[in-house]
PDB file of N, CA and C in Angstrom:
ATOM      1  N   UNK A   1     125.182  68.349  85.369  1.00  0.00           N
ATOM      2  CA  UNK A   1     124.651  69.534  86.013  1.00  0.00           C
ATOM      3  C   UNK A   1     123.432  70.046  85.253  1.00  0.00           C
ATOM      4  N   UNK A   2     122.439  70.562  86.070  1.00  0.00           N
ATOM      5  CA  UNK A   2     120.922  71.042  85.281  1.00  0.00           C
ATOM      6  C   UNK A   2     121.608  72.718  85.151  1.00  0.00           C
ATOM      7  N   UNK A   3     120.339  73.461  84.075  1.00  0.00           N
ATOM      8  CA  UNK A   3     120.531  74.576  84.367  1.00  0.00           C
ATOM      9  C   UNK A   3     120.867  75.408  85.437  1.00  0.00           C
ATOM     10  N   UNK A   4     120.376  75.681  86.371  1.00  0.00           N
ATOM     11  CA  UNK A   4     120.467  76.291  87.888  1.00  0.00           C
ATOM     12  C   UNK A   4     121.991  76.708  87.648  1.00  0.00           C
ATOM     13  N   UNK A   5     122.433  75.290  88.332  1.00  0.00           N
ATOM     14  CA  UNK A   5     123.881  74.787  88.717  1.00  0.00           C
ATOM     15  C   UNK A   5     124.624  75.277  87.314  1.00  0.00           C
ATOM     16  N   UNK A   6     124.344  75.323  85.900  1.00  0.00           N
ATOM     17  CA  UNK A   6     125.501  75.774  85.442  1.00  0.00           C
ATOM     18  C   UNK A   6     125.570  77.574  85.478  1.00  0.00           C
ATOM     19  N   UNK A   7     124.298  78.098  85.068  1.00  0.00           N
ATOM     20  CA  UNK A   7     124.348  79.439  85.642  1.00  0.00           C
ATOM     21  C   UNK A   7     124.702  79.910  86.865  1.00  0.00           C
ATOM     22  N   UNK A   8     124.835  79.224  87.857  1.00  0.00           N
ATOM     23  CA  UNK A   8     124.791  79.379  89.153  1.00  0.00           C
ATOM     24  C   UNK A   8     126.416  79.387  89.256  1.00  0.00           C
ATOM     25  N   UNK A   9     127.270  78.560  88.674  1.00  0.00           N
ATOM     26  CA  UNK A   9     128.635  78.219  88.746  1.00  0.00           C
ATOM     27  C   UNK A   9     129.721  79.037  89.319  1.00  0.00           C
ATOM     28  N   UNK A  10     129.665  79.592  88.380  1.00  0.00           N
ATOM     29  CA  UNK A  10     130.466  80.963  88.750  1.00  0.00           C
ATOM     30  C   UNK A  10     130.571  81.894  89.757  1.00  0.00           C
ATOM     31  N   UNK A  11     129.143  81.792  90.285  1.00  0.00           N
ATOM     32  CA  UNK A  11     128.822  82.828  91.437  1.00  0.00           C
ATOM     33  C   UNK A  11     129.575  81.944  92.656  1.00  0.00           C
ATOM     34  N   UNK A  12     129.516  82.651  93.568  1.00  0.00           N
ATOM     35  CA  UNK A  12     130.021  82.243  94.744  1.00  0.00           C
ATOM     36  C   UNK A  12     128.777  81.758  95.610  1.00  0.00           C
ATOM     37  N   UNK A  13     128.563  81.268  96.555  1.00  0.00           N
ATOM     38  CA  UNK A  13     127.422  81.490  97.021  1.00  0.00           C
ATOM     39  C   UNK A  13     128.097  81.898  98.792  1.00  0.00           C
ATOM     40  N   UNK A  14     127.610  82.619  99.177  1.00  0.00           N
ATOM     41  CA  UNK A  14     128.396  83.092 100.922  1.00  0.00           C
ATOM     42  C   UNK A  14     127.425  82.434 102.043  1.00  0.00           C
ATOM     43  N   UNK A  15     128.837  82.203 103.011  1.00  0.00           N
ATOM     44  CA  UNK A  15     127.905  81.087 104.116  1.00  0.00           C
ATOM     45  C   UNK A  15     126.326  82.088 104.573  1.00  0.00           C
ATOM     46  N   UNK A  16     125.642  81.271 104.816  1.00  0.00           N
ATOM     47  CA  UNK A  16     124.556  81.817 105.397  1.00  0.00           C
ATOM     48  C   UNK A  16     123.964  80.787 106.760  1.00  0.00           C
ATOM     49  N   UNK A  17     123.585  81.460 107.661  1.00  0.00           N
ATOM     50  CA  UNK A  17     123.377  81.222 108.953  1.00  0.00           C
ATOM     51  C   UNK A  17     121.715  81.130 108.633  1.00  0.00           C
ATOM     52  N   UNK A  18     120.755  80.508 109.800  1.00  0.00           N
ATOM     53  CA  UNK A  18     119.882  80.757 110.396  1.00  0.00           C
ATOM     54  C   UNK A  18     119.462  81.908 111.792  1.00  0.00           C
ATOM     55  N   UNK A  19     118.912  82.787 111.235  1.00  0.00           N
ATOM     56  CA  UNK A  19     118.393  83.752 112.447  1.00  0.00           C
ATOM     57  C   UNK A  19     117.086  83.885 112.488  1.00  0.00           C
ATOM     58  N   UNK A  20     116.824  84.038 114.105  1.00  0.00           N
ATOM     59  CA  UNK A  20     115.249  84.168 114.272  1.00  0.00           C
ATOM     60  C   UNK A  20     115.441  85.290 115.544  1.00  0.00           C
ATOM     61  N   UNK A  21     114.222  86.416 115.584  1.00  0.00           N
ATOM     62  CA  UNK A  21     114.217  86.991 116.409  1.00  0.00           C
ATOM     63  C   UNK A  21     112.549  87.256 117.129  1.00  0.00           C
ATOM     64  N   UNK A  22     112.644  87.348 118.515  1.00  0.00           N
ATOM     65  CA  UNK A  22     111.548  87.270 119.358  1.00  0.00           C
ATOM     66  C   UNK A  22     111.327  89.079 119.721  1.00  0.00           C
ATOM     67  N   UNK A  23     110.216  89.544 119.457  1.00  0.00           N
ATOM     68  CA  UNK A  23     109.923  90.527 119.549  1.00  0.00           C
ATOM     69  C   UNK A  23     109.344  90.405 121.241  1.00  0.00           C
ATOM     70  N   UNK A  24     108.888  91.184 121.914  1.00  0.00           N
ATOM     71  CA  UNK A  24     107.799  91.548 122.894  1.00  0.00           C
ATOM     72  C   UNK A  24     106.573  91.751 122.592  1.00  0.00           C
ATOM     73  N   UNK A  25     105.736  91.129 123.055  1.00  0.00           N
ATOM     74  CA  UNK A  25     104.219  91.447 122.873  1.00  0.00           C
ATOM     75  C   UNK A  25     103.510  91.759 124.402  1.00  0.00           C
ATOM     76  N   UNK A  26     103.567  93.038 124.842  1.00  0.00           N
ATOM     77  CA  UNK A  26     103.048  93.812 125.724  1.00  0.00           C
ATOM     78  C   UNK A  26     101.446  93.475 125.584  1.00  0.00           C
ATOM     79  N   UNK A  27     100.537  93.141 126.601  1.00  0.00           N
ATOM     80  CA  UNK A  27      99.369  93.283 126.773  1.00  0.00           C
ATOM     81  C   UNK A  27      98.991  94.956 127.383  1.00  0.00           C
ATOM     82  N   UNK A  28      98.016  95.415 126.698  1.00  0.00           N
ATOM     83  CA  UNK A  28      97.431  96.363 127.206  1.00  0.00           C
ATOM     84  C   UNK A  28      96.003  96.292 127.313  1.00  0.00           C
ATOM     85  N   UNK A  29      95.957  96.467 129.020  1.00  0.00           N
ATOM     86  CA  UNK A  29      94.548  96.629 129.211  1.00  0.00           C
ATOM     87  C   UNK A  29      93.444  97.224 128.518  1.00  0.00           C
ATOM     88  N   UNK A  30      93.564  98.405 128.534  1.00  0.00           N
ATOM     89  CA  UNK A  30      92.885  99.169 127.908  1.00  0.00           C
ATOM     90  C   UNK A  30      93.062  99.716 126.748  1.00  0.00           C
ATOM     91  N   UNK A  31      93.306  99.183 125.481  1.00  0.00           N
ATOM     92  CA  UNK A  31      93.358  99.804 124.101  1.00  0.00           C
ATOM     93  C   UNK A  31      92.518 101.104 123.965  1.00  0.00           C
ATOM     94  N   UNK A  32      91.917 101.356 124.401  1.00  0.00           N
ATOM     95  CA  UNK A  32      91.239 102.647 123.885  1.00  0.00           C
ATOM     96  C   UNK A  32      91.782 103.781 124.768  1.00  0.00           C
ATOM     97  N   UNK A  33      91.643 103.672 125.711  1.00  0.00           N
ATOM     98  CA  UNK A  33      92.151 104.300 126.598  1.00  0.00           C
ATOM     99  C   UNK A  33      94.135 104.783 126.317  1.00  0.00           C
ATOM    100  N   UNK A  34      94.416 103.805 126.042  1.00  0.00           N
ATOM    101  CA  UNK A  34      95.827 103.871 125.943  1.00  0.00           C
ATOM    102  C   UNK A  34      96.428 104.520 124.763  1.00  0.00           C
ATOM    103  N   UNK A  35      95.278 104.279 123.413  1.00  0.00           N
ATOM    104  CA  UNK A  35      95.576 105.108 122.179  1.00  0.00           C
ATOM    105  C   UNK A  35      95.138 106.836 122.465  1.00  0.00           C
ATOM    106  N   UNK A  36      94.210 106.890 122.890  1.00  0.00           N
ATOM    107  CA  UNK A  36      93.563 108.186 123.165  1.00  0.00           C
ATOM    108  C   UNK A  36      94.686 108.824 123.881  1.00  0.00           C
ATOM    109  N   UNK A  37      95.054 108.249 124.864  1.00  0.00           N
ATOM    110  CA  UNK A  37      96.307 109.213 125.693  1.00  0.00           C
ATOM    111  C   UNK A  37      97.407 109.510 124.909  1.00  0.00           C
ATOM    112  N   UNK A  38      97.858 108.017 124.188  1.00  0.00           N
ATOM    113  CA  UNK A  38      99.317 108.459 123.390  1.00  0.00           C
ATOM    114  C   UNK A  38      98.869 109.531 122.557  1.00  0.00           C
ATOM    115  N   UNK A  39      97.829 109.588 122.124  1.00  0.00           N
ATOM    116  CA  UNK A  39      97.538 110.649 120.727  1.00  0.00           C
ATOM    117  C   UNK A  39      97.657 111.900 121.515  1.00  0.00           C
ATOM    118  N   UNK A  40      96.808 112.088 122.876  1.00  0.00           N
ATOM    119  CA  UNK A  40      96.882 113.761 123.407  1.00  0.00           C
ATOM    120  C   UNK A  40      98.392 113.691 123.673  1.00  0.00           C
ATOM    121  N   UNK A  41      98.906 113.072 124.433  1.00  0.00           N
ATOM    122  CA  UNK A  41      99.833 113.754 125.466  1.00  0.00           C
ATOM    123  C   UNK A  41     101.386 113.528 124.185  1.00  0.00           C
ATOM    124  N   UNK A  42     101.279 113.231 122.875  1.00  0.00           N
ATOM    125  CA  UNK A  42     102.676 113.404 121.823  1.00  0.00           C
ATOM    126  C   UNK A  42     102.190 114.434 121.208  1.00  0.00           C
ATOM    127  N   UNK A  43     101.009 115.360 121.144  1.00  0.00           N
ATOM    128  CA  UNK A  43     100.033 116.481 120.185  1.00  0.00           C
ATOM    129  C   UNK A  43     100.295 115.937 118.999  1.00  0.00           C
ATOM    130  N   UNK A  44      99.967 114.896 118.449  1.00  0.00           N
ATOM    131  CA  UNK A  44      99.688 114.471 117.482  1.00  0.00           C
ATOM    132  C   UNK A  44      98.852 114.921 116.242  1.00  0.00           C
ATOM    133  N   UNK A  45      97.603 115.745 117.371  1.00  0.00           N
ATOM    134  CA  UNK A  45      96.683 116.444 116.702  1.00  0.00           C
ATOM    135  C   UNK A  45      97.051 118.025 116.612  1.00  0.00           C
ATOM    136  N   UNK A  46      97.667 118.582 117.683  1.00  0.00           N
ATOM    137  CA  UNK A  46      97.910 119.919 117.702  1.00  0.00           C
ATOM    138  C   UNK A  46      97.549 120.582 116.584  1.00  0.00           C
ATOM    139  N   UNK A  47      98.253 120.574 115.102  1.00  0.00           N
ATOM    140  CA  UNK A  47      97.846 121.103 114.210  1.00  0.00           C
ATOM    141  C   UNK A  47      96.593 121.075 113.504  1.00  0.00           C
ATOM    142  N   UNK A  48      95.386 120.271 113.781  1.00  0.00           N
ATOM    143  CA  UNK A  48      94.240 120.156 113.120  1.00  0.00           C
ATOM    144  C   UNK A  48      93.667 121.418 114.045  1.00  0.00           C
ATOM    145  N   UNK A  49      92.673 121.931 112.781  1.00  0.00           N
ATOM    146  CA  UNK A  49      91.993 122.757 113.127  1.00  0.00           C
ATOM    147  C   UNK A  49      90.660 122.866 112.602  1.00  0.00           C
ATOM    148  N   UNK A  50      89.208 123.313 112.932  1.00  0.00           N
ATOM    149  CA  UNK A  50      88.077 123.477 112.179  1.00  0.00           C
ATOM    150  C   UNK A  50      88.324 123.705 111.061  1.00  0.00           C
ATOM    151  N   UNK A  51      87.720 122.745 110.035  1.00  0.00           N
ATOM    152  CA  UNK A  51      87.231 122.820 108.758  1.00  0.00           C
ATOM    153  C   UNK A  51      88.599 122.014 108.093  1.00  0.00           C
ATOM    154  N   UNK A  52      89.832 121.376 108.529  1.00  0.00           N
ATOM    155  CA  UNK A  52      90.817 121.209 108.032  1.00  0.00           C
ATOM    156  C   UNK A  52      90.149 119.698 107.204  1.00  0.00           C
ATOM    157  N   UNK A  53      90.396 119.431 106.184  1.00  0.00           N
ATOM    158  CA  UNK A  53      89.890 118.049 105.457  1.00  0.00           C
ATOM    159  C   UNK A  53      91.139 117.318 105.497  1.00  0.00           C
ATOM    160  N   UNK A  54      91.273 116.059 106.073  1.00  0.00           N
ATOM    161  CA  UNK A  54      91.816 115.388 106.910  1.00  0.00           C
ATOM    162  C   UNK A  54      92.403 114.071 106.115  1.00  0.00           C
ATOM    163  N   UNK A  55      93.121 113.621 105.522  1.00  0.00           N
ATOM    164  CA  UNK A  55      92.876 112.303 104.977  1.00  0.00           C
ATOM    165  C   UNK A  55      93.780 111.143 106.230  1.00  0.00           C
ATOM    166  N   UNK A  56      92.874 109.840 106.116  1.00  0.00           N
ATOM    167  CA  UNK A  56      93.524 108.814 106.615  1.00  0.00           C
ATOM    168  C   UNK A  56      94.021 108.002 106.444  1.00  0.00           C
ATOM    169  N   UNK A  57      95.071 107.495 106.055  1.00  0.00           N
ATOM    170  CA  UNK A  57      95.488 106.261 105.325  1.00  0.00           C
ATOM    171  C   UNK A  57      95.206 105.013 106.342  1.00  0.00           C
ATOM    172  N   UNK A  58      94.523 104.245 105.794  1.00  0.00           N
ATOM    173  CA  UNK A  58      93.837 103.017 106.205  1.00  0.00           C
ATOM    174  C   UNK A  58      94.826 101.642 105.183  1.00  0.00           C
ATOM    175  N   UNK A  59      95.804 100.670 105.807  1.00  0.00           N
ATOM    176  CA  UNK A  59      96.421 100.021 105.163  1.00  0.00           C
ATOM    177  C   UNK A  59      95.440  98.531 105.712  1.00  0.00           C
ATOM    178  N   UNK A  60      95.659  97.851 105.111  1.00  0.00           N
ATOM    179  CA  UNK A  60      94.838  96.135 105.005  1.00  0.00           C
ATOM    180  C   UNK A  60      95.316  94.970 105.769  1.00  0.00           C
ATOM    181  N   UNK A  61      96.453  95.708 106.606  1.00  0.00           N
ATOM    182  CA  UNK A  61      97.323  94.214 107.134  1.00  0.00           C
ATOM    183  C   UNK A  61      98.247  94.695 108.589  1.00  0.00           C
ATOM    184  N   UNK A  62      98.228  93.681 109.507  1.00  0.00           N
ATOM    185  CA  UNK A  62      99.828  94.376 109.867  1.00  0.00           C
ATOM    186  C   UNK A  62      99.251  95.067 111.528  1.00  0.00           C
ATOM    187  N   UNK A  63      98.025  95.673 111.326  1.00  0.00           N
ATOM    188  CA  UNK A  63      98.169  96.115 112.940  1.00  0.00           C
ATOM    189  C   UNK A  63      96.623  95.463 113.590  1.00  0.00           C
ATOM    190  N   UNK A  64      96.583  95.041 114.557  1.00  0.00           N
ATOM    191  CA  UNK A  64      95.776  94.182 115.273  1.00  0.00           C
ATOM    192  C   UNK A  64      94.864  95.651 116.079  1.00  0.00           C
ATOM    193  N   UNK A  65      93.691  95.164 116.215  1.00  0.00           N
ATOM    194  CA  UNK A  65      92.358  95.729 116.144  1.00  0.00           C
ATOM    195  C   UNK A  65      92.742  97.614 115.327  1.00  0.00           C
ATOM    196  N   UNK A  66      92.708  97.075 114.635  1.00  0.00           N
ATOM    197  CA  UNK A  66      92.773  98.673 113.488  1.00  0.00           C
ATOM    198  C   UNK A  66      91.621  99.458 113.222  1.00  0.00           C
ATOM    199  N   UNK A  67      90.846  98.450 113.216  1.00  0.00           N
ATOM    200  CA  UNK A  67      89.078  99.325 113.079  1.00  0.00           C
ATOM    201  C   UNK A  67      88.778 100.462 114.406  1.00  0.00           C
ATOM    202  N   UNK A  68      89.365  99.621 115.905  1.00  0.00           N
ATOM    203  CA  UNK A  68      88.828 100.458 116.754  1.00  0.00           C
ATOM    204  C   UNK A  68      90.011 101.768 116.776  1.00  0.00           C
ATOM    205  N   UNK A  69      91.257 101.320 116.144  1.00  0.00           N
ATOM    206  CA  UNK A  69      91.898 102.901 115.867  1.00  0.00           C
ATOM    207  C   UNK A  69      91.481 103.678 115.001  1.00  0.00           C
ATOM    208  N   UNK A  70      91.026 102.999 113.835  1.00  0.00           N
ATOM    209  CA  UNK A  70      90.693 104.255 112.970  1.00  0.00           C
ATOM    210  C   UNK A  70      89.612 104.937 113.466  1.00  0.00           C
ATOM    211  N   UNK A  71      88.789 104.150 114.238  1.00  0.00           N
ATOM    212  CA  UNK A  71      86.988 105.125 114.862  1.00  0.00           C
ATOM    213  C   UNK A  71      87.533 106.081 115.991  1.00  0.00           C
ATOM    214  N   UNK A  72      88.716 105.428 116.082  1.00  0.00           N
ATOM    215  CA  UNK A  72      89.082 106.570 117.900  1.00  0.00           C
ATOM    216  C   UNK A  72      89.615 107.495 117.540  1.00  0.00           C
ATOM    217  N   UNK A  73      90.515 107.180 116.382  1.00  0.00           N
ATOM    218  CA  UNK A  73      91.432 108.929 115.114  1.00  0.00           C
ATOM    219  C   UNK A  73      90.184 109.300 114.787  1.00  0.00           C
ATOM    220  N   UNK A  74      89.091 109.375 113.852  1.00  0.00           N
ATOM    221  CA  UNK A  74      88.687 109.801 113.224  1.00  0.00           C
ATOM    222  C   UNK A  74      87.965 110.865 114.275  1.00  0.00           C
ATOM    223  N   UNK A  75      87.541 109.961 115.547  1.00  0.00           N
ATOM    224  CA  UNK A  75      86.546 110.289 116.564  1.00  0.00           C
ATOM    225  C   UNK A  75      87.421 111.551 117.066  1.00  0.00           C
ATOM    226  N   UNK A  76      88.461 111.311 117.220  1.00  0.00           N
ATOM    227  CA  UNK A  76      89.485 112.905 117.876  1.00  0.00           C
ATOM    228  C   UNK A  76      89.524 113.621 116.730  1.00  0.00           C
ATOM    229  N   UNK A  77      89.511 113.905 115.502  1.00  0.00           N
ATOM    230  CA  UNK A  77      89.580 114.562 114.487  1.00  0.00           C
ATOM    231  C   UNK A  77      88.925 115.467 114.302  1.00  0.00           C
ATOM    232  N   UNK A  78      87.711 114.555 114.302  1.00  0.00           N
ATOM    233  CA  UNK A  78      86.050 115.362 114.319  1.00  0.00           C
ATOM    234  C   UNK A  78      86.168 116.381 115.403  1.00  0.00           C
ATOM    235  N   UNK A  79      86.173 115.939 116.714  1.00  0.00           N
ATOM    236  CA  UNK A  79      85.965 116.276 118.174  1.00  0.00           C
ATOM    237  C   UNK A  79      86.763 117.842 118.022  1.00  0.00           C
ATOM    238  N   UNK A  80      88.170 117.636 117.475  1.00  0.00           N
ATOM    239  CA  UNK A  80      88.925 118.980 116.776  1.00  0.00           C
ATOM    240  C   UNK A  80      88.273 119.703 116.147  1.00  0.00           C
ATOM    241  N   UNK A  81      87.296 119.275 115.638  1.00  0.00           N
ATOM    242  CA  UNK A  81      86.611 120.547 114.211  1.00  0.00           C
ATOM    243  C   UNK A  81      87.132 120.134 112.882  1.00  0.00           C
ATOM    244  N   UNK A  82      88.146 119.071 112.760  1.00  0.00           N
ATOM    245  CA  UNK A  82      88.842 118.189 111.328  1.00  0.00           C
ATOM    246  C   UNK A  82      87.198 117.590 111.020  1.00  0.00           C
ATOM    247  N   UNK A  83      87.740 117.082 109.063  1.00  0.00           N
ATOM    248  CA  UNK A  83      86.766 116.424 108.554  1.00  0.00           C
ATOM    249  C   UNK A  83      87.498 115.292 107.945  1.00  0.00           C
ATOM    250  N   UNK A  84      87.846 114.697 108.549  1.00  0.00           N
ATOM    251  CA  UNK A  84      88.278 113.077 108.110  1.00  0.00           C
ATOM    252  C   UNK A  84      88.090 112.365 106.867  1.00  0.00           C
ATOM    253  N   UNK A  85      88.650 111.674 106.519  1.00  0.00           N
ATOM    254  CA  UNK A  85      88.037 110.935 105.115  1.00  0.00           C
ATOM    255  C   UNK A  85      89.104 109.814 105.092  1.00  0.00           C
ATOM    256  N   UNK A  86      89.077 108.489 104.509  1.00  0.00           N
ATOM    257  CA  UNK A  86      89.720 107.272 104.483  1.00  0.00           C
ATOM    258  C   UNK A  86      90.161 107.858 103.162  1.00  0.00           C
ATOM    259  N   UNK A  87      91.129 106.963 103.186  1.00  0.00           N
ATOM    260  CA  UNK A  87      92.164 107.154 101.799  1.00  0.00           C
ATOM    261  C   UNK A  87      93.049 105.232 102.214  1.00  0.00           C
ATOM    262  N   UNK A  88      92.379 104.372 101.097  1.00  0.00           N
ATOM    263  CA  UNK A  88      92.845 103.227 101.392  1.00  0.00           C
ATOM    264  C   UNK A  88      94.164 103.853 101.000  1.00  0.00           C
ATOM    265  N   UNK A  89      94.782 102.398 101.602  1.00  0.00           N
ATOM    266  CA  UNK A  89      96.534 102.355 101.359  1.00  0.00           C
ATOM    267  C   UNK A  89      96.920 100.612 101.452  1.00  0.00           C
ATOM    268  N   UNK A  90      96.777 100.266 100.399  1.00  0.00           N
ATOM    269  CA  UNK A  90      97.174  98.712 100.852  1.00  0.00           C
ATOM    270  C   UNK A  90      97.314  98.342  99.433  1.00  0.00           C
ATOM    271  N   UNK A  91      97.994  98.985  98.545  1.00  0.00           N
ATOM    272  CA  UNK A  91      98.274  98.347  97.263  1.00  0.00           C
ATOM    273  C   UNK A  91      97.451  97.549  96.492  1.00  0.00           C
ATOM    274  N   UNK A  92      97.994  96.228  96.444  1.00  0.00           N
ATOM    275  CA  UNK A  92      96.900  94.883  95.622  1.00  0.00           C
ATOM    276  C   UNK A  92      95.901  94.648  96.152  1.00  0.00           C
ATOM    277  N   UNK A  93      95.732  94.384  97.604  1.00  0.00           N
ATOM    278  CA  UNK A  93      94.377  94.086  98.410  1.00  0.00           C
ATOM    279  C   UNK A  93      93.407  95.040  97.770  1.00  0.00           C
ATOM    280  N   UNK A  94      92.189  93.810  97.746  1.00  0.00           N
ATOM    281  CA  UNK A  94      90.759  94.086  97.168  1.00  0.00           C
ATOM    282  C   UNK A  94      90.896  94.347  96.065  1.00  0.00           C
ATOM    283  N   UNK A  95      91.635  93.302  95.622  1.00  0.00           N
ATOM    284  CA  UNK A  95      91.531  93.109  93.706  1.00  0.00           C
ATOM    285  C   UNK A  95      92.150  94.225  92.615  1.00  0.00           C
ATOM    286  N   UNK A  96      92.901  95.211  93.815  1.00  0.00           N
ATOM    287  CA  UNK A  96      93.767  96.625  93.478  1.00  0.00           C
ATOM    288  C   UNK A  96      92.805  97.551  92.416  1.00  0.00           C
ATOM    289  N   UNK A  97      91.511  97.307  93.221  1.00  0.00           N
ATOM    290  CA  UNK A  97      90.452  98.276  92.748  1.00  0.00           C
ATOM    291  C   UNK A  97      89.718  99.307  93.701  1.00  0.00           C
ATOM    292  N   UNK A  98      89.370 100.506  93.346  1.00  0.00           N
ATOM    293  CA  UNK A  98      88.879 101.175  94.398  1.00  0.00           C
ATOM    294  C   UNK A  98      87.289 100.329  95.235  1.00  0.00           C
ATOM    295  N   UNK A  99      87.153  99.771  94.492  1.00  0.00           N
ATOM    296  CA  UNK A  99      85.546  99.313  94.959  1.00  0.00           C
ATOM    297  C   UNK A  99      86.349  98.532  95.862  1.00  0.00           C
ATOM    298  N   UNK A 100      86.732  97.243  95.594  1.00  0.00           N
ATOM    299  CA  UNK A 100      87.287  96.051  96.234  1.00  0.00           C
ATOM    300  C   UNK A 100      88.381  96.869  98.084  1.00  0.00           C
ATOM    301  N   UNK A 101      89.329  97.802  97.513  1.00  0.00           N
ATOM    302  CA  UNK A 101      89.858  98.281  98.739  1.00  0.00           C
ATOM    303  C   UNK A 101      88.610  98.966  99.790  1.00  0.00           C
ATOM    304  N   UNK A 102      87.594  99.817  98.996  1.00  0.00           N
ATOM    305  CA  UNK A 102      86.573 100.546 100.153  1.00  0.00           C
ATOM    306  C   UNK A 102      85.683  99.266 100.900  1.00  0.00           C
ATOM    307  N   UNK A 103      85.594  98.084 100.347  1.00  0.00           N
ATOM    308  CA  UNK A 103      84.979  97.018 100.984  1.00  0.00           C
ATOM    309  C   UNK A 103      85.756  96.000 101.952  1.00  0.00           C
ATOM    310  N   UNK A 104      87.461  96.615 101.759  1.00  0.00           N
ATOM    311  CA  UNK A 104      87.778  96.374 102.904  1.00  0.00           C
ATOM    312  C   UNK A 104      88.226  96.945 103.688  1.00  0.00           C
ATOM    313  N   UNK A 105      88.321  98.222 103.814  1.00  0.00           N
ATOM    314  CA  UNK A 105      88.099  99.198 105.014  1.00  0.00           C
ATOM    315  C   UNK A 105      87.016  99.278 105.052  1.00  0.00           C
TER     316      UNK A 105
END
């Protein structure tokens, strides 16, 4: 027996299965259109008000066309009288430096 297997010995190991799961992937026509509405009609914004300084967390991975959400938040923010500002959020991405994260947002 190699290491592994003699540390390993003792433990039990419990059956384990294979699982896979299929999500839904909804097409939407109109992305812009469709974010803009969810944002009015949940008042998402309700509480912003003129002059409120706004931060956005901008993460690096994970949601598909993200650029045109963050311009369409920021764009309703403003439109409120808010003053927006990015605030990366993505941990290690861009070398887990502020320069490296602002070059990728």
């Amino acid at each position: 027996m190699g290491f592994i297997e003699d540390i390993l010995e003792p433990i039990p190991i419990p059956r384990v299965a294979r699982v896979s799961q299929v999500f839904d992937r909804p097409i939407i026509e109109d992305l812009e259109a469709t974010f803009l509405d969810t944002i009015e009609n949940r008042g998402v914004l309700d509480a912003v008000k003129p002059g409120m300084e706004i931060a956005v967390a901008v993460g690096s991975r994970g949601i598909s066309n993200q650029p045109l959400f963050v311009k369409l938040l920021v764009g309703m923010l403003k439109k409120r009288g808010g003053k927006p500002f990015l605030v990366p959020s993505m941990g290690s991405h861009g070398g887990a430096t502020g320069d490296g994260q602002r070059k990728m947002l």
